[in-house]
C-alpha atoms as a PDB file:
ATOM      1  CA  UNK A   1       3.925 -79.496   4.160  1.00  0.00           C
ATOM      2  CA  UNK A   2       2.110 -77.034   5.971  1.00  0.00           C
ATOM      3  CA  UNK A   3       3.007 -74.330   3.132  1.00  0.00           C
ATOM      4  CA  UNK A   4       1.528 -76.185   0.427  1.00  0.00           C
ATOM      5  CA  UNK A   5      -1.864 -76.651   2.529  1.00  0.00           C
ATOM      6  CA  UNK A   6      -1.585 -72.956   3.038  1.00  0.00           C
ATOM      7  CA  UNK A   7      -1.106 -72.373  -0.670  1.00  0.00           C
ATOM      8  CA  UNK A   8      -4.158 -74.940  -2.017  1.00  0.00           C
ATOM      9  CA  UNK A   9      -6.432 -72.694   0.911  1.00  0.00           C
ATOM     10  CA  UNK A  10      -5.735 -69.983  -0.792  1.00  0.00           C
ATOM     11  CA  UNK A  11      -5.555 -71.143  -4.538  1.00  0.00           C
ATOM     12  CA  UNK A  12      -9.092 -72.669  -3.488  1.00  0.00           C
ATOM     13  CA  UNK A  13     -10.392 -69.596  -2.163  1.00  0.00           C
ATOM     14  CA  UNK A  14     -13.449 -67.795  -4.724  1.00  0.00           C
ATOM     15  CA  UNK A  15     -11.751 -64.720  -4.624  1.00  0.00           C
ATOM     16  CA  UNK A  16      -8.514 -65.747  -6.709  1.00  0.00           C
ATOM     17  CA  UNK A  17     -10.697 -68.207  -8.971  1.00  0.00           C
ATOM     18  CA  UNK A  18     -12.790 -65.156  -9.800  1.00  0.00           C
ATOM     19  CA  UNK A  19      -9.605 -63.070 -10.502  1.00  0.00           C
ATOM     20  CA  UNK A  20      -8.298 -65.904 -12.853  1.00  0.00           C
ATOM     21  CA  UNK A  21     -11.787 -65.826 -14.845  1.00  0.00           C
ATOM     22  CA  UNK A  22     -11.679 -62.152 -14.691  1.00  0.00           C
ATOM     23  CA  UNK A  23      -8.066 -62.005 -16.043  1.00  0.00           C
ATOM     24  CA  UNK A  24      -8.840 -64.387 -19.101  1.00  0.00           C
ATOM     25  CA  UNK A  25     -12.315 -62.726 -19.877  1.00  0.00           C
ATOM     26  CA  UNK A  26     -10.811 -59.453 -19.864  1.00  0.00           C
ATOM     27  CA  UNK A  27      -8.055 -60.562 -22.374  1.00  0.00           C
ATOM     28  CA  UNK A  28     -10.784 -62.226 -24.684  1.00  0.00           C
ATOM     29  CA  UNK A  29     -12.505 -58.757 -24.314  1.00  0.00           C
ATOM     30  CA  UNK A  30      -9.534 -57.121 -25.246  1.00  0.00           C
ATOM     31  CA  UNK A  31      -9.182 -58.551 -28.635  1.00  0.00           C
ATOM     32  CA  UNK A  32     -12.651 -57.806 -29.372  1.00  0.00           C
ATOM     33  CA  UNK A  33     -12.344 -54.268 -28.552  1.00  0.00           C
ATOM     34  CA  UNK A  34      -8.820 -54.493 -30.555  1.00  0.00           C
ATOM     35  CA  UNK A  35     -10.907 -55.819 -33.639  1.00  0.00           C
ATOM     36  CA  UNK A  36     -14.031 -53.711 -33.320  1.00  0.00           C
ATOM     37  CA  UNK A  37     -11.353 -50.133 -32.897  1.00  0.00           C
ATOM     38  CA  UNK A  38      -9.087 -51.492 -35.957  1.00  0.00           C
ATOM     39  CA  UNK A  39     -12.288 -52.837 -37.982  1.00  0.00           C
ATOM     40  CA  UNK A  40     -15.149 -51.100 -37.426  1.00  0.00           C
ATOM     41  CA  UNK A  41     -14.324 -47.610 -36.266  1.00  0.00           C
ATOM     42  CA  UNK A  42     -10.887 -46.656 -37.287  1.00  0.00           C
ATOM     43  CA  UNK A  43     -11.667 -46.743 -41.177  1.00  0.00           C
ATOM     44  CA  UNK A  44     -14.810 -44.551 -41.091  1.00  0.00           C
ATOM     45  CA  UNK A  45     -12.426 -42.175 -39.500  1.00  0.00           C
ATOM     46  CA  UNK A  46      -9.265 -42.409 -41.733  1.00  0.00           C
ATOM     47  CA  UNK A  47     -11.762 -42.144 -44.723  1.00  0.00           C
ATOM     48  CA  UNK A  48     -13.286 -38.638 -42.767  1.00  0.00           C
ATOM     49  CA  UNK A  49      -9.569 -38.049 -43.065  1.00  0.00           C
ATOM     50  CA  UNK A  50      -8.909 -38.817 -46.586  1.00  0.00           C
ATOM     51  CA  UNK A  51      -7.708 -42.337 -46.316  1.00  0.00           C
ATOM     52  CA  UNK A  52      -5.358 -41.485 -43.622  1.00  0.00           C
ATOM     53  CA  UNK A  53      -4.380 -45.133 -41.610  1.00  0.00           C
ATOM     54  CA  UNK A  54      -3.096 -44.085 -38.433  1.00  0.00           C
ATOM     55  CA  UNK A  55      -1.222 -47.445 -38.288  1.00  0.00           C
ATOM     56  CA  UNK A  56       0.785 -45.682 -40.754  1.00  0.00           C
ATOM     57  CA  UNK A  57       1.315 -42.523 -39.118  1.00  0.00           C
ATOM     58  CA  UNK A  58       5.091 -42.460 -37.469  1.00  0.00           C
ATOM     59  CA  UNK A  59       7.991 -39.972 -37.501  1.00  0.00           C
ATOM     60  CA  UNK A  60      11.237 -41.759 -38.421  1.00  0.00           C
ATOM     61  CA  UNK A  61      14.431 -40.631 -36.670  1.00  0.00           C
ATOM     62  CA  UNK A  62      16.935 -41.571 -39.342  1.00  0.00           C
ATOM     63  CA  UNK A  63      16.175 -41.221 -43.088  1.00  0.00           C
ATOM     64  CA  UNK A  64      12.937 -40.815 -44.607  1.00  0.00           C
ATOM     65  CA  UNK A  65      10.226 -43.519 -45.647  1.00  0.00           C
ATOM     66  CA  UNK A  66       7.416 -44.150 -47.300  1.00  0.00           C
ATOM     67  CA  UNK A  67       5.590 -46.437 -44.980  1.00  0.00           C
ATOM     68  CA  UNK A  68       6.187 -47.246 -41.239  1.00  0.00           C
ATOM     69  CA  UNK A  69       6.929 -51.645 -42.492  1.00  0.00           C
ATOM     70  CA  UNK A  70      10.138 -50.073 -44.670  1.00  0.00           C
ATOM     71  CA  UNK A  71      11.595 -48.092 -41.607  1.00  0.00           C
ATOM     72  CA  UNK A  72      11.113 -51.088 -39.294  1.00  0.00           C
ATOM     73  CA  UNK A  73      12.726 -53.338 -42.321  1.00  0.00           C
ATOM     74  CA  UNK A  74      15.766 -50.583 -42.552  1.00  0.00           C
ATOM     75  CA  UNK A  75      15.877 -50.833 -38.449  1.00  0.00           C
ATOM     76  CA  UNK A  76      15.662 -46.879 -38.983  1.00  0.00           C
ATOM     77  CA  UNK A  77      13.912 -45.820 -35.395  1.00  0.00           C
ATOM     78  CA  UNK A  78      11.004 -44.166 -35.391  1.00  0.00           C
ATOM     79  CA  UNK A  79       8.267 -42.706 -33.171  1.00  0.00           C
ATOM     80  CA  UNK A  80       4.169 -44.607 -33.932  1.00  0.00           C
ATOM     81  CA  UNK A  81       2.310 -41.880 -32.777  1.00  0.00           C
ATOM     82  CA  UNK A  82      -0.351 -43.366 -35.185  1.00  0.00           C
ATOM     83  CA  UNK A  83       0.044 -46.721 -33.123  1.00  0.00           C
ATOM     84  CA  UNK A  84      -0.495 -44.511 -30.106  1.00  0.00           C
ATOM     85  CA  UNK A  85      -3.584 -43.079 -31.128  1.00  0.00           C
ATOM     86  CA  UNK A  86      -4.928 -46.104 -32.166  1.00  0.00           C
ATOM     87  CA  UNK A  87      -4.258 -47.331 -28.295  1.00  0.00           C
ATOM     88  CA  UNK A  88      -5.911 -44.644 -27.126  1.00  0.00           C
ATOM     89  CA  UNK A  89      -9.113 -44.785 -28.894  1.00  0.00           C
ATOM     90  CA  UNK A  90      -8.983 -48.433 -27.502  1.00  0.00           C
ATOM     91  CA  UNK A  91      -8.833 -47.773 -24.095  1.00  0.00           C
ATOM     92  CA  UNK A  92     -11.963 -45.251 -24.428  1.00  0.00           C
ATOM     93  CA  UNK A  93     -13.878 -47.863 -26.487  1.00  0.00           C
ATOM     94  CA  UNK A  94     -13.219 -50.177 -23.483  1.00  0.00           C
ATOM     95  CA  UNK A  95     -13.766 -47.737 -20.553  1.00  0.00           C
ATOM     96  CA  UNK A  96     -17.029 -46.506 -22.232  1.00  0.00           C
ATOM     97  CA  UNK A  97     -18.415 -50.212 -22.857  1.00  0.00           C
ATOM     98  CA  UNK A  98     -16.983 -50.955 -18.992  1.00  0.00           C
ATOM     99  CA  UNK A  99     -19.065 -47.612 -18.381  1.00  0.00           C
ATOM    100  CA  UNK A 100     -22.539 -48.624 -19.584  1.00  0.00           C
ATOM    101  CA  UNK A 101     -21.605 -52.144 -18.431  1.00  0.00           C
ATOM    102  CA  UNK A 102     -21.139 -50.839 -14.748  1.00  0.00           C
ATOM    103  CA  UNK A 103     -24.404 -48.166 -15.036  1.00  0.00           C
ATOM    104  CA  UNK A 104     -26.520 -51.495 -16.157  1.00  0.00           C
ATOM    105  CA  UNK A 105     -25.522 -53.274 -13.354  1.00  0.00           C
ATOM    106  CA  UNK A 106     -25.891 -50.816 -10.973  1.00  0.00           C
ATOM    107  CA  UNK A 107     -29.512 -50.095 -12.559  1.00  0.00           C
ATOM    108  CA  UNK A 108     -30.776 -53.285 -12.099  1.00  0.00           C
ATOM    109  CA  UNK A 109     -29.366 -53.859  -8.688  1.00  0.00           C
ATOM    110  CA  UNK A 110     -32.956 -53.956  -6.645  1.00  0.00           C
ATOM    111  CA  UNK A 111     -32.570 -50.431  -3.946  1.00  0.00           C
ATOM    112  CA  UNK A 112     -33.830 -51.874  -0.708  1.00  0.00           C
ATOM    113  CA  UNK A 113     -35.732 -49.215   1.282  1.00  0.00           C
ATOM    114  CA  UNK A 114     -34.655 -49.263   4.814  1.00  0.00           C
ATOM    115  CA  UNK A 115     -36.986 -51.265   7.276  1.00  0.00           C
ATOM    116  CA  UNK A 116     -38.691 -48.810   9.344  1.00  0.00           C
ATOM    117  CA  UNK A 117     -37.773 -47.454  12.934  1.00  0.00           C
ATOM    118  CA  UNK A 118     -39.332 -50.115  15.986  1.00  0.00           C
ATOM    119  CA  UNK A 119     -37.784 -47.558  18.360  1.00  0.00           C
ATOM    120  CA  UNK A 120     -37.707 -43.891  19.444  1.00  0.00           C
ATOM    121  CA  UNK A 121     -36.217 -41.446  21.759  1.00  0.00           C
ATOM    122  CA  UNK A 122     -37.921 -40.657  25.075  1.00  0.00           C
ATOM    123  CA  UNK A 123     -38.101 -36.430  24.608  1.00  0.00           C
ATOM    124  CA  UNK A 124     -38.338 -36.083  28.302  1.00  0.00           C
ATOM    125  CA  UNK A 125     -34.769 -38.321  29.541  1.00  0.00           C
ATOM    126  CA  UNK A 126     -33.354 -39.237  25.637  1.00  0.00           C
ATOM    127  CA  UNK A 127     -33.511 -42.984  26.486  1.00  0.00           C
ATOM    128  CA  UNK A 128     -34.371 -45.094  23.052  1.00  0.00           C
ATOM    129  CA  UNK A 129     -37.723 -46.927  23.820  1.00  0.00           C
ATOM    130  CA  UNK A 130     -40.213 -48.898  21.594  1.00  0.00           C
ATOM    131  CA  UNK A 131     -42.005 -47.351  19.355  1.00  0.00           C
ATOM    132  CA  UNK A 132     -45.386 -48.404  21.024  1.00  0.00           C
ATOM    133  CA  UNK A 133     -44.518 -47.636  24.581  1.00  0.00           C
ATOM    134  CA  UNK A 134     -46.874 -45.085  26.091  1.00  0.00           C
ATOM    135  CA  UNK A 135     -44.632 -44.702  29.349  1.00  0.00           C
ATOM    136  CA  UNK A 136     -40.870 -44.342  29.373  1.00  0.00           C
ATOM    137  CA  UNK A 137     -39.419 -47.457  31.468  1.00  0.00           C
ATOM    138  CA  UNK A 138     -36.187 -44.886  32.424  1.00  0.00           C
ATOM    139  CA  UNK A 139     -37.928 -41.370  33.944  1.00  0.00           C
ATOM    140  CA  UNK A 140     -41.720 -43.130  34.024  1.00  0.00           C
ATOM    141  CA  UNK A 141     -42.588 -39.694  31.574  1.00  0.00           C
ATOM    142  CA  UNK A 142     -46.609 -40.283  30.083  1.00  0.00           C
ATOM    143  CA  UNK A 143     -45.435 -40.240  26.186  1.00  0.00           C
ATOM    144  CA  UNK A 144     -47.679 -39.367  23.637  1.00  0.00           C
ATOM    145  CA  UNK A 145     -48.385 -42.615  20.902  1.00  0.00           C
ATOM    146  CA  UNK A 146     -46.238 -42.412  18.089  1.00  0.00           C
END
């Protein structure tokens, strides 16, 4: 009994209800960075290329094929280096919108100047006093005003 009130604490607690959230928002962001990469961007660039799809782009290990759907239908293996590069351009679409995402947040994040000093140290004995004391409490030193 006292493991499942242990377990609903911590199922409970914001920190693992904010990694849920996080964990589905990130896969919804996912697929739109899947669909904005396959798209949006990648045809631009296979037409730069000449009309190269790199979904198409593979090496097959047995035989030769035209395309990379008649090697998988032949069960020939073969090595989607096209696929590959197409991950890869994902992940930097992702880490540069996670980038900008970050350097907004960060930018708008009000910078709190620190308060200013209410003390001081006494130059004569190095005891920290107020800043308006005119004698030091410790050695009895006159002290100039701040």
């Amino acid at each position: 009994m006292a493991l499942l009130k242990e377990f609903k604490e911590f199922a409970a607690r914001g920190n693992v209800v904010d990694l849920a959230v996080a964990f589905v928002m990130g896969g919804a962001f996912g697929k739109i960075v899947t669909s904005l990469v396959n798209d949006i961007v990648m045809p631009p660039i296979g037409l730069l290329l000449h009309g190269v799809n790199f979904s198409d782009l593979f090496v097959s290990l047995s035989g030769t094929f035209a395309t990379l759907d008649e090697a998988k239908k032949a069960g020939a293996p073969t090595i989607n280096y096209g696929l590959f590069l197409q991950a890869v351009l994902d992940f930097l679409v992702v880490a540069f919108v996670m980038f900008l995402l970050v350097k907004q947040i960060n930018r708008l994040k009000r910078v709190e100047a620190p308060p200013p000093p209410s003390t001081r140290e006494c130059p004569f004995c190095l005891t920290t006093i107020p800043l308006k004391a005119t004698r030091c409490p410790n050695c009895t030193s006159e002290l100039k005003a701040a």
